[in-house]
PDB file of N, CA and C in Angstrom:
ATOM      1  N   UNK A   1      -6.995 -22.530   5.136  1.00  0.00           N
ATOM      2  CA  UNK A   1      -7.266 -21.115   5.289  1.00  0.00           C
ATOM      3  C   UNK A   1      -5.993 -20.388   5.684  1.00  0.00           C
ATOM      4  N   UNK A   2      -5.673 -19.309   4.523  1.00  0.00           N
ATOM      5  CA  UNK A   2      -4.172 -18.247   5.450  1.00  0.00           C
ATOM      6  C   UNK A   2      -4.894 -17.912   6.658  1.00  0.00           C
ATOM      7  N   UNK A   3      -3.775 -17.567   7.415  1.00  0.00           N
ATOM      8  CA  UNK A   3      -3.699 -16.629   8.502  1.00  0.00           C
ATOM      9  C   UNK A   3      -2.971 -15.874   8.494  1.00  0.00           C
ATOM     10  N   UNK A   4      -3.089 -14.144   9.484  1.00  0.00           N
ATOM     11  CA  UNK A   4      -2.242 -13.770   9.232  1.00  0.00           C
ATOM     12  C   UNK A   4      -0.810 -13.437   9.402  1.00  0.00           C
ATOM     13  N   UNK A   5      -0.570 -14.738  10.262  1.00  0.00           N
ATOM     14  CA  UNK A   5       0.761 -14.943  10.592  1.00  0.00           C
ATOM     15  C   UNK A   5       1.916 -15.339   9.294  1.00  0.00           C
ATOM     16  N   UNK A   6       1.166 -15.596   8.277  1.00  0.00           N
ATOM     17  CA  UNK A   6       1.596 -15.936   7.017  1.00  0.00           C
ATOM     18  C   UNK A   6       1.594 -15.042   5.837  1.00  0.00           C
ATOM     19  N   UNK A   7       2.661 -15.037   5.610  1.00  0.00           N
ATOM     20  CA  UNK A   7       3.044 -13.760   4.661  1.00  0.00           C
ATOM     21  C   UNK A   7       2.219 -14.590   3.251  1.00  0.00           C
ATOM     22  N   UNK A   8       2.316 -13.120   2.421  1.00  0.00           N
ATOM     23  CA  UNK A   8       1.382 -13.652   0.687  1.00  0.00           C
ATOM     24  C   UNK A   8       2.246 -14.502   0.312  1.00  0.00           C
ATOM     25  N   UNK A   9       1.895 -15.164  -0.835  1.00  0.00           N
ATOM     26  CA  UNK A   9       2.838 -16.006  -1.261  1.00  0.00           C
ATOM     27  C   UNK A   9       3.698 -14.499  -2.402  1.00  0.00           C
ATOM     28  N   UNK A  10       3.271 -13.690  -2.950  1.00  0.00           N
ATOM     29  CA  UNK A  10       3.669 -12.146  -3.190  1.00  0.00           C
ATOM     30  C   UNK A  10       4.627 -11.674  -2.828  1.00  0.00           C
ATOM     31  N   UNK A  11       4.427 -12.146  -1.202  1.00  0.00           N
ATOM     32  CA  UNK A  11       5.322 -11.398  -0.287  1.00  0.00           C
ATOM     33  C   UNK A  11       6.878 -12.123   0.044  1.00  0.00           C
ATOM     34  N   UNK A  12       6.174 -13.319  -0.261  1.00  0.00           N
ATOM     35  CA  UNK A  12       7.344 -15.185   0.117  1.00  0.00           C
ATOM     36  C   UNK A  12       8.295 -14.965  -1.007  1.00  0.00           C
ATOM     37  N   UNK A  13       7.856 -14.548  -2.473  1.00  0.00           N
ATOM     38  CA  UNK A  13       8.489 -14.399  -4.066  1.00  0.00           C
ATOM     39  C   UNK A  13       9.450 -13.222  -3.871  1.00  0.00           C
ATOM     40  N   UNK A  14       9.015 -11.794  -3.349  1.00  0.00           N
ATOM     41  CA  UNK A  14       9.299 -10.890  -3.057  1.00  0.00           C
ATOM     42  C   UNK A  14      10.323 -10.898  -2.099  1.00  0.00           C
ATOM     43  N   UNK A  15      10.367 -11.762  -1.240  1.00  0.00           N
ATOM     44  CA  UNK A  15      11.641 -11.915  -0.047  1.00  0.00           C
ATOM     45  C   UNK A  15      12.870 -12.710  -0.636  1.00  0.00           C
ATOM     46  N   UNK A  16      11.986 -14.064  -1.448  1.00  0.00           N
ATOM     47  CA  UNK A  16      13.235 -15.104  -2.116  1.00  0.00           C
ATOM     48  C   UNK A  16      14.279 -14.555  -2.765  1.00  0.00           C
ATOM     49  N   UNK A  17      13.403 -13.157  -3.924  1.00  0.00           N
ATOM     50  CA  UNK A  17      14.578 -12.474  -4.235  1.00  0.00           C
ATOM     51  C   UNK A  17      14.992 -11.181  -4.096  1.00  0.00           C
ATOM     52  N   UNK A  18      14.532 -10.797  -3.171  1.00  0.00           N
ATOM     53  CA  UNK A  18      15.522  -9.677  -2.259  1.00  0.00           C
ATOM     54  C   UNK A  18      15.195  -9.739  -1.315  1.00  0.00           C
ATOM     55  N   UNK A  19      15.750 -10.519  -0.334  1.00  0.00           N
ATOM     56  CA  UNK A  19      16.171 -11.093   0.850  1.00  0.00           C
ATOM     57  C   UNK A  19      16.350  -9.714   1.968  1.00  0.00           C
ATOM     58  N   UNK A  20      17.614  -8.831   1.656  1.00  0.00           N
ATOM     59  CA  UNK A  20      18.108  -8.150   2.480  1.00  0.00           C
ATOM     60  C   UNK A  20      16.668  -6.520   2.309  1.00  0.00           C
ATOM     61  N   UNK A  21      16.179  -6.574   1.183  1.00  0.00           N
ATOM     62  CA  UNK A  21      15.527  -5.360   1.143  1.00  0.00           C
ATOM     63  C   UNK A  21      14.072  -5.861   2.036  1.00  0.00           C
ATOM     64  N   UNK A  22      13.651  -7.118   2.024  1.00  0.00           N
ATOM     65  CA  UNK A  22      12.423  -8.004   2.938  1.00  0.00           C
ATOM     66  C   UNK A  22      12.879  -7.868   4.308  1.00  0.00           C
ATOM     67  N   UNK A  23      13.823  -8.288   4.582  1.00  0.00           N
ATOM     68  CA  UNK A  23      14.269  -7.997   6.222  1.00  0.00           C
ATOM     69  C   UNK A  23      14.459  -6.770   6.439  1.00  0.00           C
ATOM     70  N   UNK A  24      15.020  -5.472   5.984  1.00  0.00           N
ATOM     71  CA  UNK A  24      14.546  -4.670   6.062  1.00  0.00           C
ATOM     72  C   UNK A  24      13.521  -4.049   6.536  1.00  0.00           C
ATOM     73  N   UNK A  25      12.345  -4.333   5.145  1.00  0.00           N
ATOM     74  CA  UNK A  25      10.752  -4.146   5.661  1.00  0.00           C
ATOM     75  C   UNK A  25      10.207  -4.406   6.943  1.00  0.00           C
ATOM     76  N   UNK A  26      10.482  -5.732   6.986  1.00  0.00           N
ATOM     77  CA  UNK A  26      10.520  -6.066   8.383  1.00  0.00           C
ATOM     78  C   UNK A  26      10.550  -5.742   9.692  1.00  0.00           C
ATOM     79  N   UNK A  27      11.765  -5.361   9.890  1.00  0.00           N
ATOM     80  CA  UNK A  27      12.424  -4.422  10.800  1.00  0.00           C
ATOM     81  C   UNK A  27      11.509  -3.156  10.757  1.00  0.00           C
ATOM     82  N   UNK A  28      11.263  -2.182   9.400  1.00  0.00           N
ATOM     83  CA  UNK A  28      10.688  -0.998   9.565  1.00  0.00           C
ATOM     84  C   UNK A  28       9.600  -1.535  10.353  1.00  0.00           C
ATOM     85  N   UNK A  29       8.819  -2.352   9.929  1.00  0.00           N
ATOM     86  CA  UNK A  29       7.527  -3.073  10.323  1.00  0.00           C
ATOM     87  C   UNK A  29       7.326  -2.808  11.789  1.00  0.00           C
ATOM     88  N   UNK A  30       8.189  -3.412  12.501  1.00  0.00           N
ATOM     89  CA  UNK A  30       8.466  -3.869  13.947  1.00  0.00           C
ATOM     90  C   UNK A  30       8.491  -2.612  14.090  1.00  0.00           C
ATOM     91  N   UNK A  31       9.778  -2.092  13.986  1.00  0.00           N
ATOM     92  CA  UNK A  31       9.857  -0.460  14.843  1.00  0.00           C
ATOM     93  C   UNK A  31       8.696   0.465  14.311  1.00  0.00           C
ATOM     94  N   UNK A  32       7.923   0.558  13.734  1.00  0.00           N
ATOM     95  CA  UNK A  32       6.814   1.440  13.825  1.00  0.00           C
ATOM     96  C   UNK A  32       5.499   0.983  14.426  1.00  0.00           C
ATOM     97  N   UNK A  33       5.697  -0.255  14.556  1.00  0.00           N
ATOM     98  CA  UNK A  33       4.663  -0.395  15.582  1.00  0.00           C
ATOM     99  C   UNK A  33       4.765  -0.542  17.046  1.00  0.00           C
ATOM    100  N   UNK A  34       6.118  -0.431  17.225  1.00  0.00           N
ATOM    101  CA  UNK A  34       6.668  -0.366  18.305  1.00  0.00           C
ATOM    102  C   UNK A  34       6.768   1.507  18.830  1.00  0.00           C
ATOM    103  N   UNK A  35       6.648   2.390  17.831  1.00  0.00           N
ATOM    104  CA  UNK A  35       7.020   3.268  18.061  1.00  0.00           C
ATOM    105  C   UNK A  35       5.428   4.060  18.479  1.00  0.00           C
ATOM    106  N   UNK A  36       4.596   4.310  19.090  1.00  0.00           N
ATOM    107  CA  UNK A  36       3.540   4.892  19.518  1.00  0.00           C
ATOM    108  C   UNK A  36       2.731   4.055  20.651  1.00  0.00           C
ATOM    109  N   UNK A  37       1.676   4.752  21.065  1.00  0.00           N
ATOM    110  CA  UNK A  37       1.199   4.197  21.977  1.00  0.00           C
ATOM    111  C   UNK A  37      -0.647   3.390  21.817  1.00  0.00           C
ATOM    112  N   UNK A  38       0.012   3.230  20.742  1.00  0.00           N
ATOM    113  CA  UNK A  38      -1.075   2.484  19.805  1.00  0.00           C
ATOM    114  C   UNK A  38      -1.278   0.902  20.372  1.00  0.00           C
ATOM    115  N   UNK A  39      -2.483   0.397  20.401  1.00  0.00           N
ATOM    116  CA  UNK A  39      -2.422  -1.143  21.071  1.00  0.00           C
ATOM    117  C   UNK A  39      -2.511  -1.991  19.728  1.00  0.00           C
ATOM    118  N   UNK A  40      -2.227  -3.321  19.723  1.00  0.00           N
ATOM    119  CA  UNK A  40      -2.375  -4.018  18.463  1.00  0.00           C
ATOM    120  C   UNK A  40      -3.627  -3.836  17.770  1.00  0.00           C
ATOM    121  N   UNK A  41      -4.871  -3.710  18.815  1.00  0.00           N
ATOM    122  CA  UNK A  41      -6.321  -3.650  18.197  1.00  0.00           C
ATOM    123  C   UNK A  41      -6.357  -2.320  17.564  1.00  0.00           C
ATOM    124  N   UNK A  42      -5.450  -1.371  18.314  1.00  0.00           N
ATOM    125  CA  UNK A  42      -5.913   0.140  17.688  1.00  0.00           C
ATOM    126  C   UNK A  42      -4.857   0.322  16.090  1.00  0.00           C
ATOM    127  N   UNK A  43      -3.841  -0.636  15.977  1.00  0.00           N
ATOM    128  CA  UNK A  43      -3.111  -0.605  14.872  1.00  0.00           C
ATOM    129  C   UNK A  43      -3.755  -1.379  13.468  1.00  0.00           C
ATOM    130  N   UNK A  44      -4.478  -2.599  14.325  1.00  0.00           N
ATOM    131  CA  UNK A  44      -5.236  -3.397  13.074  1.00  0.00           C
ATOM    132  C   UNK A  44      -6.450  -2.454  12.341  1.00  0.00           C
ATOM    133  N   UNK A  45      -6.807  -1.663  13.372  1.00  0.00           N
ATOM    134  CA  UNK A  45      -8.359  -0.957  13.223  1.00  0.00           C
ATOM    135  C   UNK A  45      -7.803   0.444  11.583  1.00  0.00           C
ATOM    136  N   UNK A  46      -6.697   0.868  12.173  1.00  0.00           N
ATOM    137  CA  UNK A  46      -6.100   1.876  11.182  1.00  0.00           C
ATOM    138  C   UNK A  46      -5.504   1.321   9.825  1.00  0.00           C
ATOM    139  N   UNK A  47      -4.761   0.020   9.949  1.00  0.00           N
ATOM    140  CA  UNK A  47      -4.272  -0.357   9.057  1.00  0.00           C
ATOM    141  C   UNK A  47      -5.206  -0.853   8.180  1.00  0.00           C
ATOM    142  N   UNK A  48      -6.586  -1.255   8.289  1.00  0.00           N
ATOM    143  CA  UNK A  48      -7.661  -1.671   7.991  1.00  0.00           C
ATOM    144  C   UNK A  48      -8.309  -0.193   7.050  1.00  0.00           C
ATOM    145  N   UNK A  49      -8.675   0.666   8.081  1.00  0.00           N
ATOM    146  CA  UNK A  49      -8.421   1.632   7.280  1.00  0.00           C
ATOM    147  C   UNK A  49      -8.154   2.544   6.389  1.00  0.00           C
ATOM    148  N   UNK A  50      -7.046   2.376   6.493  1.00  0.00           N
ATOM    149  CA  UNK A  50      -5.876   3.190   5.212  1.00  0.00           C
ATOM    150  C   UNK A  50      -5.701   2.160   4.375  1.00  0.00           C
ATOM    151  N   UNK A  51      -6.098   0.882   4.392  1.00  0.00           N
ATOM    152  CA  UNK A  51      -6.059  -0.212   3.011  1.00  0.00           C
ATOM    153  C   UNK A  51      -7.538  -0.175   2.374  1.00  0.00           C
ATOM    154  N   UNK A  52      -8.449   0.201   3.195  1.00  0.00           N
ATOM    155  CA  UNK A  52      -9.844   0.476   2.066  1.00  0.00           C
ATOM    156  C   UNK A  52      -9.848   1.550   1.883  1.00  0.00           C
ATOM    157  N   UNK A  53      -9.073   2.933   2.390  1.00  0.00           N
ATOM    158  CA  UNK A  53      -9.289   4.062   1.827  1.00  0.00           C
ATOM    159  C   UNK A  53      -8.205   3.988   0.097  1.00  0.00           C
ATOM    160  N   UNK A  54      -6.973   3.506   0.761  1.00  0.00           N
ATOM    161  CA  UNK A  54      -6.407   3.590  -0.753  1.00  0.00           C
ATOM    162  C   UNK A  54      -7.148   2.194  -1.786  1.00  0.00           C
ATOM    163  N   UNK A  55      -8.166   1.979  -1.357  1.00  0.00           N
ATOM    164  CA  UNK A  55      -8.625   0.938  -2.369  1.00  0.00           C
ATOM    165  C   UNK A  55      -7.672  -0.500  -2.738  1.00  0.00           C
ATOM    166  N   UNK A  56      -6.565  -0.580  -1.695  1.00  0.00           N
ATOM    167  CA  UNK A  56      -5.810  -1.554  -1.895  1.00  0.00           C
ATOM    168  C   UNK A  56      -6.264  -2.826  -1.185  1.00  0.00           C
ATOM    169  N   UNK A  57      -7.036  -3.739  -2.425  1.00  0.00           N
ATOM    170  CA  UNK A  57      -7.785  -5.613  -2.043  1.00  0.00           C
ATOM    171  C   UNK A  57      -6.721  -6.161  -1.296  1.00  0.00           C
ATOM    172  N   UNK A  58      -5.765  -6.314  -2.045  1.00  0.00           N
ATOM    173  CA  UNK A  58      -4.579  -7.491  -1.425  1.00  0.00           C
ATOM    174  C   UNK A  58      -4.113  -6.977   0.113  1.00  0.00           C
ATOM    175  N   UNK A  59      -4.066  -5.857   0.729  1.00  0.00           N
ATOM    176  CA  UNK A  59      -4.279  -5.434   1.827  1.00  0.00           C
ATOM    177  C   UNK A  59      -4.794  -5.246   2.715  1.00  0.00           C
ATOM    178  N   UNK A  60      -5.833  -4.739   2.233  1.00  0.00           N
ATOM    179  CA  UNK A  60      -7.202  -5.021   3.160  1.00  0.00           C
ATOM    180  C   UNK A  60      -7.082  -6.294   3.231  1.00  0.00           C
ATOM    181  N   UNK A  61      -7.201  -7.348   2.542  1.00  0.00           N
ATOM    182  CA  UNK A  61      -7.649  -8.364   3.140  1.00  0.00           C
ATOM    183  C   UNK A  61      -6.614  -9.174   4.004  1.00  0.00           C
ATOM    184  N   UNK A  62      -5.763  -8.977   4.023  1.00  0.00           N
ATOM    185  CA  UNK A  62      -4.312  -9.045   4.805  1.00  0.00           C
ATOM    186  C   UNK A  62      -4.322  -8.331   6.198  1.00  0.00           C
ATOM    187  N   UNK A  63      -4.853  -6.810   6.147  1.00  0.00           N
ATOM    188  CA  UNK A  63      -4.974  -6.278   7.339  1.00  0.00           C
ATOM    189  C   UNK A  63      -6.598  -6.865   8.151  1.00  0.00           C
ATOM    190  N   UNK A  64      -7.324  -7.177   7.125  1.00  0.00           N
ATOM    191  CA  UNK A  64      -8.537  -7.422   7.902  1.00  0.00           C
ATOM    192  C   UNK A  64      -8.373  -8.833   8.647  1.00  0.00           C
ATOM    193  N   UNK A  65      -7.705 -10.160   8.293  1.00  0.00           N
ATOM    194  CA  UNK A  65      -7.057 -11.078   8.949  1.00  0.00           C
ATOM    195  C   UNK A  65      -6.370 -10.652   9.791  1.00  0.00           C
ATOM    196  N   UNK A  66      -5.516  -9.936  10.155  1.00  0.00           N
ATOM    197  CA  UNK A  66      -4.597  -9.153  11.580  1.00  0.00           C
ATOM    198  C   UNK A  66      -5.924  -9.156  12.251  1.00  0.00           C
ATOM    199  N   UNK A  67      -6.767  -8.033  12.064  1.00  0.00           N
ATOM    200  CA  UNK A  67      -7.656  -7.694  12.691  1.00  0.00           C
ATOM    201  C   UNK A  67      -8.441  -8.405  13.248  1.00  0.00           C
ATOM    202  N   UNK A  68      -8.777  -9.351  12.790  1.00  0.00           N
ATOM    203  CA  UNK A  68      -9.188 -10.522  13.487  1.00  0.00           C
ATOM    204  C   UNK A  68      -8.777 -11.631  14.064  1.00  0.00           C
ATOM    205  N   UNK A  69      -7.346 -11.580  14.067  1.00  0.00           N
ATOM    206  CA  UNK A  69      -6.300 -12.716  15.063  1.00  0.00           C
ATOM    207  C   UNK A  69      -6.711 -11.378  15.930  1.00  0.00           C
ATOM    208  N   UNK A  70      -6.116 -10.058  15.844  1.00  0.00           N
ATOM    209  CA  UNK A  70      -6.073  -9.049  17.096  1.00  0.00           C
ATOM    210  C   UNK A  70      -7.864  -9.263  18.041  1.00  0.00           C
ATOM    211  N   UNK A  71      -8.537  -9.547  17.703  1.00  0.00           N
ATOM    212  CA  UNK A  71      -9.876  -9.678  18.171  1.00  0.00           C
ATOM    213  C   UNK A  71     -10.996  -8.729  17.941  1.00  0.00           C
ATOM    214  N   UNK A  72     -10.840  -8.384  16.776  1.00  0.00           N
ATOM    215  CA  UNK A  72     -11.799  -6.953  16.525  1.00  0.00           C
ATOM    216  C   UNK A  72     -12.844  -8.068  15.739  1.00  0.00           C
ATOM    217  N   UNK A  73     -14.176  -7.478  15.743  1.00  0.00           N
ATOM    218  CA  UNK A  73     -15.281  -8.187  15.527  1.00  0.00           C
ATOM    219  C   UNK A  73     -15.987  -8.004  13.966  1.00  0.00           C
ATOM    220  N   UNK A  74     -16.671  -8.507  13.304  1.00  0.00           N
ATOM    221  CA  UNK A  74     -16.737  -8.411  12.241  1.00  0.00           C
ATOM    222  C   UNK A  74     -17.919  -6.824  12.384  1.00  0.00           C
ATOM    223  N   UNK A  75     -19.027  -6.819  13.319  1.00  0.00           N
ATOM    224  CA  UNK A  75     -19.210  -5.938  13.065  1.00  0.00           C
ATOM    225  C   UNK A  75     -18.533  -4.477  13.541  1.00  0.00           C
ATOM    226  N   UNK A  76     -17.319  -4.655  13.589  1.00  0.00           N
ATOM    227  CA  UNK A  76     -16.060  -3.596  14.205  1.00  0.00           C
ATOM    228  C   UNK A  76     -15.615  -3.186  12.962  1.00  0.00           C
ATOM    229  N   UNK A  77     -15.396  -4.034  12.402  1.00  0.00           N
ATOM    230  CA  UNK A  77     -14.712  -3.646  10.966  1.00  0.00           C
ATOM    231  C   UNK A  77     -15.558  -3.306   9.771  1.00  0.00           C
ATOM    232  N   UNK A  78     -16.918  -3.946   9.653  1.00  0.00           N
ATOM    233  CA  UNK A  78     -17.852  -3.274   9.073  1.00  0.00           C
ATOM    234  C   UNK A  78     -18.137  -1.823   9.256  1.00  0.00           C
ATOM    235  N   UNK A  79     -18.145  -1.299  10.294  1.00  0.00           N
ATOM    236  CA  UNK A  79     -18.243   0.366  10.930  1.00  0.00           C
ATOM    237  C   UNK A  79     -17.281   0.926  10.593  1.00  0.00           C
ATOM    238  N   UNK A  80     -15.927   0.696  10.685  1.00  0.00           N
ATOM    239  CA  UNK A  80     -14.956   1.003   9.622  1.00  0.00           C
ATOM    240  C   UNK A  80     -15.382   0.896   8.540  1.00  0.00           C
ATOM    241  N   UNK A  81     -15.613   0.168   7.575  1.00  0.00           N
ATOM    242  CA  UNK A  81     -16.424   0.708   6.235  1.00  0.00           C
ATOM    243  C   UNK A  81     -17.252   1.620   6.240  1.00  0.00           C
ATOM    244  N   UNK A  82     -18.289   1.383   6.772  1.00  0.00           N
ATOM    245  CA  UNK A  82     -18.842   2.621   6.852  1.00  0.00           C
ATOM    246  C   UNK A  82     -18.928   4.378   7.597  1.00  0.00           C
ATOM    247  N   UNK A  83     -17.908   3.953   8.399  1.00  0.00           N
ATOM    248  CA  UNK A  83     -17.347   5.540   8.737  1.00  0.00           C
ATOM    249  C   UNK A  83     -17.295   5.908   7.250  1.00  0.00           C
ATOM    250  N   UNK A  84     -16.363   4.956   6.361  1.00  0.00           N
ATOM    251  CA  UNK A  84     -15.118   5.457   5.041  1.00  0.00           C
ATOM    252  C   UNK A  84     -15.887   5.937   4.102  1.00  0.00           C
ATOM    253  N   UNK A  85     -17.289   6.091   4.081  1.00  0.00           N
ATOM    254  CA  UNK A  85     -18.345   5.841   3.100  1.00  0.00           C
ATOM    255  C   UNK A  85     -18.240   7.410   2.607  1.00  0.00           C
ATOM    256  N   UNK A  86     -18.577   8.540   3.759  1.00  0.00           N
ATOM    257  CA  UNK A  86     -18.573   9.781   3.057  1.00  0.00           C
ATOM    258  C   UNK A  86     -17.231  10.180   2.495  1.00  0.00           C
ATOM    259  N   UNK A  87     -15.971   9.759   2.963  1.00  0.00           N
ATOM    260  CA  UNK A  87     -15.052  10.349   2.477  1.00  0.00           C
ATOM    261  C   UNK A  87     -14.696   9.573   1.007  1.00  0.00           C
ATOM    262  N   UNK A  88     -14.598   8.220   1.059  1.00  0.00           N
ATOM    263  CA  UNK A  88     -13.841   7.690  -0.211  1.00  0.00           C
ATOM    264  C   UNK A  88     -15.135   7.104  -0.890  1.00  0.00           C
ATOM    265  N   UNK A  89     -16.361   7.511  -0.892  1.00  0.00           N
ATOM    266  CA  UNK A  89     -17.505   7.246  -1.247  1.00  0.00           C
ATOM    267  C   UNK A  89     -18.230   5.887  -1.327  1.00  0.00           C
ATOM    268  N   UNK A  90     -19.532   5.402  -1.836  1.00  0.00           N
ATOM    269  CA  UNK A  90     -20.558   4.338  -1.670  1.00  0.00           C
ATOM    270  C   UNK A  90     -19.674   3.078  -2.265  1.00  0.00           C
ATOM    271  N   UNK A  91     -19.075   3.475  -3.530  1.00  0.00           N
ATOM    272  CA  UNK A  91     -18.728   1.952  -3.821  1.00  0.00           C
ATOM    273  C   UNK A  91     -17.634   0.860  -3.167  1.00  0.00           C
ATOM    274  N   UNK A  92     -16.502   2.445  -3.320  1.00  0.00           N
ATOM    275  CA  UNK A  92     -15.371   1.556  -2.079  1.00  0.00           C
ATOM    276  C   UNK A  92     -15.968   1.296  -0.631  1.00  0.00           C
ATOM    277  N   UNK A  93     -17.091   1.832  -0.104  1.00  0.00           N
ATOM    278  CA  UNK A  93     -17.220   1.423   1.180  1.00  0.00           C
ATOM    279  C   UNK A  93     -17.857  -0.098   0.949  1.00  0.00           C
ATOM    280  N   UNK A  94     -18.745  -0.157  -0.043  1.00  0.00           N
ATOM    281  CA  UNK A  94     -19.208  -1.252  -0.641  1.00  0.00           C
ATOM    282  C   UNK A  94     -17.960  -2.164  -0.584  1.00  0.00           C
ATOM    283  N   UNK A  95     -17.366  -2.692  -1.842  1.00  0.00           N
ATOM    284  CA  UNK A  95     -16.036  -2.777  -1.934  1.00  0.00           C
ATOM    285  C   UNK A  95     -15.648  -3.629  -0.417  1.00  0.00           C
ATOM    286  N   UNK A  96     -15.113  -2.206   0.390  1.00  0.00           N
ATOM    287  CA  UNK A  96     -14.394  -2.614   1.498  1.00  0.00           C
ATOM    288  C   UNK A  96     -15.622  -4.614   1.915  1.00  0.00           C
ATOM    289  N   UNK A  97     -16.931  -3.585   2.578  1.00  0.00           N
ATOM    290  CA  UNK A  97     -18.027  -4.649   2.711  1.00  0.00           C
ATOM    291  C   UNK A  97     -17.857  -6.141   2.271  1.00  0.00           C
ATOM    292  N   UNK A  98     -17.755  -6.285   0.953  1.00  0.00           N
ATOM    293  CA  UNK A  98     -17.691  -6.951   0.659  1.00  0.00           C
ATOM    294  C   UNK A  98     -16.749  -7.718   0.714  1.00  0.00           C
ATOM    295  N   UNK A  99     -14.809  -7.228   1.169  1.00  0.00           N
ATOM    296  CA  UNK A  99     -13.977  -7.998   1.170  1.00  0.00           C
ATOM    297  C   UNK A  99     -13.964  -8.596   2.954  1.00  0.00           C
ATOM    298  N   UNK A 100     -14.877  -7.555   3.881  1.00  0.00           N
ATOM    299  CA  UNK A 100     -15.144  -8.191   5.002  1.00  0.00           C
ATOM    300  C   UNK A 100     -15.753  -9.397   5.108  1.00  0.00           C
ATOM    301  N   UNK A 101     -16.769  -9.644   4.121  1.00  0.00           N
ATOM    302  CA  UNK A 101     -17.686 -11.046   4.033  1.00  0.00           C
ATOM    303  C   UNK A 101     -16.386 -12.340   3.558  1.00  0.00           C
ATOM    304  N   UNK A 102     -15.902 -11.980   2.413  1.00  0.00           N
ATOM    305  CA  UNK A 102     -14.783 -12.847   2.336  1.00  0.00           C
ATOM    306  C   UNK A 102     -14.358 -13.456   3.142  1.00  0.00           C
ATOM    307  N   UNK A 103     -13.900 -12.598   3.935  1.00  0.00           N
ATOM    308  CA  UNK A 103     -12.753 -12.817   5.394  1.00  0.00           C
ATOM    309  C   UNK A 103     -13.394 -13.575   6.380  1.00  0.00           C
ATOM    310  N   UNK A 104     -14.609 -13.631   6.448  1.00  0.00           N
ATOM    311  CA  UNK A 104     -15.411 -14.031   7.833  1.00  0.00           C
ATOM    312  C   UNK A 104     -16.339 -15.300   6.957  1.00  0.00           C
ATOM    313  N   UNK A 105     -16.626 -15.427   5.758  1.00  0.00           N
ATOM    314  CA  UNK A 105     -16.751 -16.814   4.978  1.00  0.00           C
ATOM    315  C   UNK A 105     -15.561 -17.568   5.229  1.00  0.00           C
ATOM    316  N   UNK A 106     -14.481 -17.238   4.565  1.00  0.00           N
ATOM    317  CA  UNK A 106     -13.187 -18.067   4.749  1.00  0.00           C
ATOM    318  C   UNK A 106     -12.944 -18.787   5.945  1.00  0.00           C
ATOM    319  N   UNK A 107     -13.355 -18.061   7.132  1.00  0.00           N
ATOM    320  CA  UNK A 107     -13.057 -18.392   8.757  1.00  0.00           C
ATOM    321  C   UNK A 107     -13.794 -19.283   8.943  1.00  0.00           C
ATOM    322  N   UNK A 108     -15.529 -19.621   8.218  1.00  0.00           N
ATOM    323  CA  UNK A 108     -16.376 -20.532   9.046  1.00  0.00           C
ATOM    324  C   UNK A 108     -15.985 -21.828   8.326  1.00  0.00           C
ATOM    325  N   UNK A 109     -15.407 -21.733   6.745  1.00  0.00           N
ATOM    326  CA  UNK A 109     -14.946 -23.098   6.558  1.00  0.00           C
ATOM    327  C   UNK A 109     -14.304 -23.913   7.274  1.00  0.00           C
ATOM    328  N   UNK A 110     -14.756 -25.128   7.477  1.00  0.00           N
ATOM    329  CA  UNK A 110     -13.940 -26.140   7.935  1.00  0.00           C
ATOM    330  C   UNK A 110     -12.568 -26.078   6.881  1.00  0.00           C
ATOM    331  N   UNK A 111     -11.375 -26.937   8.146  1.00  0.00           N
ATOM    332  CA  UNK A 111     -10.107 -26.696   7.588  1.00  0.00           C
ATOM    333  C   UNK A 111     -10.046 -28.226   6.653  1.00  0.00           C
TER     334      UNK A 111
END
């Protein structure tokens, strides 16, 4: 099972060959989450967020793993879907739903 201490393998291809523009990212990474008074749970909860509002899978499910090393609960992040429901409408909240079940199947497998 990834975790999300482990970058995509996307992300591993993406660094091999541009190295200096990945460390970079990086760095931005760090200093913006360093920069507010945001707690890790309140950063996973947003980043979670703004990856099912822009409809982006490979993210969400990347941020929804944070979110759950950070300790937010499955039905925490479900309510996040459904806050998202009136604005980015039924299916992406669906959608989102459904990539939460993923995430929390994946976890009960044995390793």
């Amino acid at each position: 099972m990834k975790t999300a201490s482990q970058p995509s393998g996307r992300f591993r291809k993406f660094a091999k060959r541009y190295p200096e523009i990945a460390a970079s990212y990086e760095g931005l990474r760090v200093e913006v989450n360093a920069a507010g008074p945001l707690t890790n749970r309140d950063r996973a909860l947003v980043k979670v967020a703004v990856s099912v509002g822009m409809g982006k899978r490979a993210g969400a499910y990347a941020h929804l793993r944070k979110a759950v090393d950070a300790g937010l609960s499955r039905e925490q992040l479900e309510h996040v879907a459904l806050l998202a429901l009136p604005t980015i409408g039924l299916p992406s909240s669906i959608s989102a739903l459904e990539w939460i079940d993923d995430v929390f199947s994946k976890r009960r497998r044995p390793a």
